[in-house]
C-alpha atoms as a PDB file:
ATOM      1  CA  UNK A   1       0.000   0.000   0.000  1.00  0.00           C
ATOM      2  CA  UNK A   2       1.351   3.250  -1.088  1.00  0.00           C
ATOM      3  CA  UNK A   3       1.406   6.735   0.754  1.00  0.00           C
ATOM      4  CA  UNK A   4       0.659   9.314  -0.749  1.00  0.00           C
ATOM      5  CA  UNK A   5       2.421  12.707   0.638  1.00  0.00           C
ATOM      6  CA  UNK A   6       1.446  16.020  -0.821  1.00  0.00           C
ATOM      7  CA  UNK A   7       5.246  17.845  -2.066  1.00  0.00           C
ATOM      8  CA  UNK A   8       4.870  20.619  -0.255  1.00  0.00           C
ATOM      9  CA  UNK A   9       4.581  17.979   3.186  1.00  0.00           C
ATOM     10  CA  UNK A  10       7.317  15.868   1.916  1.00  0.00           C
ATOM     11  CA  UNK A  11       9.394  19.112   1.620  1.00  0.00           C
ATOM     12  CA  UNK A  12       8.858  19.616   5.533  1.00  0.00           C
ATOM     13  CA  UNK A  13       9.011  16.281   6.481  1.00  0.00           C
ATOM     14  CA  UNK A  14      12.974  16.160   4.720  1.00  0.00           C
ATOM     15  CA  UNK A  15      13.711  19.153   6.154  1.00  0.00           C
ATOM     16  CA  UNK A  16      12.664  17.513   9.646  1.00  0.00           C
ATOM     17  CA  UNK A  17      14.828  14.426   8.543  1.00  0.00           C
ATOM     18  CA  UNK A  18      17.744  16.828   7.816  1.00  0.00           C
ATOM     19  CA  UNK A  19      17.371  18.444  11.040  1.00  0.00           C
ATOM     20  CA  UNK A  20      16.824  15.321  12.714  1.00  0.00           C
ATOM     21  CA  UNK A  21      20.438  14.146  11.148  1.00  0.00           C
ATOM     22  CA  UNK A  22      22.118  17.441  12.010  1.00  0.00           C
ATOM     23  CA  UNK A  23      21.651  17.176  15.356  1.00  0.00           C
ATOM     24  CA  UNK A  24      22.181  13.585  15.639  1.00  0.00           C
ATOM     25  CA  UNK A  25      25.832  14.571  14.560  1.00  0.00           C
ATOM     26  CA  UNK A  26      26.520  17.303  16.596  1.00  0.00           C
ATOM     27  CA  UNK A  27      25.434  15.203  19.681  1.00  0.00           C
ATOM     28  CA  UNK A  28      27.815  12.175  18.238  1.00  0.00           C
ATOM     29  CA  UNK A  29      30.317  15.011  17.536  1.00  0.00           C
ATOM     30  CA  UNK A  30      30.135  16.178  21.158  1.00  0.00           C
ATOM     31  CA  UNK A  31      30.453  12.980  22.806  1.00  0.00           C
ATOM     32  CA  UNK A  32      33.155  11.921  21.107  1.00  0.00           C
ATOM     33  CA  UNK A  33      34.928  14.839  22.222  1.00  0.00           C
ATOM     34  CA  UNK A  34      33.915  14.579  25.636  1.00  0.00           C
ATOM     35  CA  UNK A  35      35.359  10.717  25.509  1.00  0.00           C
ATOM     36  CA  UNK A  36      38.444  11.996  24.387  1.00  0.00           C
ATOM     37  CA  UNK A  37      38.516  14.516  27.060  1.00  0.00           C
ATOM     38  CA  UNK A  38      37.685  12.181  29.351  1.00  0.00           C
ATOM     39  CA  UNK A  39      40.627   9.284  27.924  1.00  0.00           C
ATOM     40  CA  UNK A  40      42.900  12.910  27.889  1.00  0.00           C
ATOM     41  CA  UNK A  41      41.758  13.294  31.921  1.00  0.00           C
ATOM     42  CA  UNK A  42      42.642   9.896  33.323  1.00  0.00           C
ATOM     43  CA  UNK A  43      45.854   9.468  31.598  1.00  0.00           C
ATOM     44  CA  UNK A  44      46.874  12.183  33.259  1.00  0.00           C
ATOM     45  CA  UNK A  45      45.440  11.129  36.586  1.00  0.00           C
ATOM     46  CA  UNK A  46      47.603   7.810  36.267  1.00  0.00           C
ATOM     47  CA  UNK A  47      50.997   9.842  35.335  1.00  0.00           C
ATOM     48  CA  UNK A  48      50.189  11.846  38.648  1.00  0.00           C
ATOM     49  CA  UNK A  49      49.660   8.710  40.949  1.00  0.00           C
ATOM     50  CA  UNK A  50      52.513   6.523  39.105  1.00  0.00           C
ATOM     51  CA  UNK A  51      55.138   9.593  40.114  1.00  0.00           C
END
């Protein structure tokens, strides 16, 4: 069974999609850099309690 979607309602519903994907990134994005932070954080913890 086909849907049928009107073009000017497909045109919102992408740009929800592209939205939708923007922001996925930037939250991927930010919590990869906040893991790397994180791996950046205890390394140095471990220098400090191995001296």
């Amino acid at each position: 069974m086909a849907l049928i979607v009107p073009n000017e309602q497909k045109k919102i519903l992408l740009t929800y999609l592209w939205k939708i994907e923007k922001n996925r990134n930037f939250i991927l994005q930010s919590y990869a850099q906040v893991e790397k932070n994180i791996i950046k954080v205890l390394e140095e913890i471990n220098v400090e309690i191995s001296e």
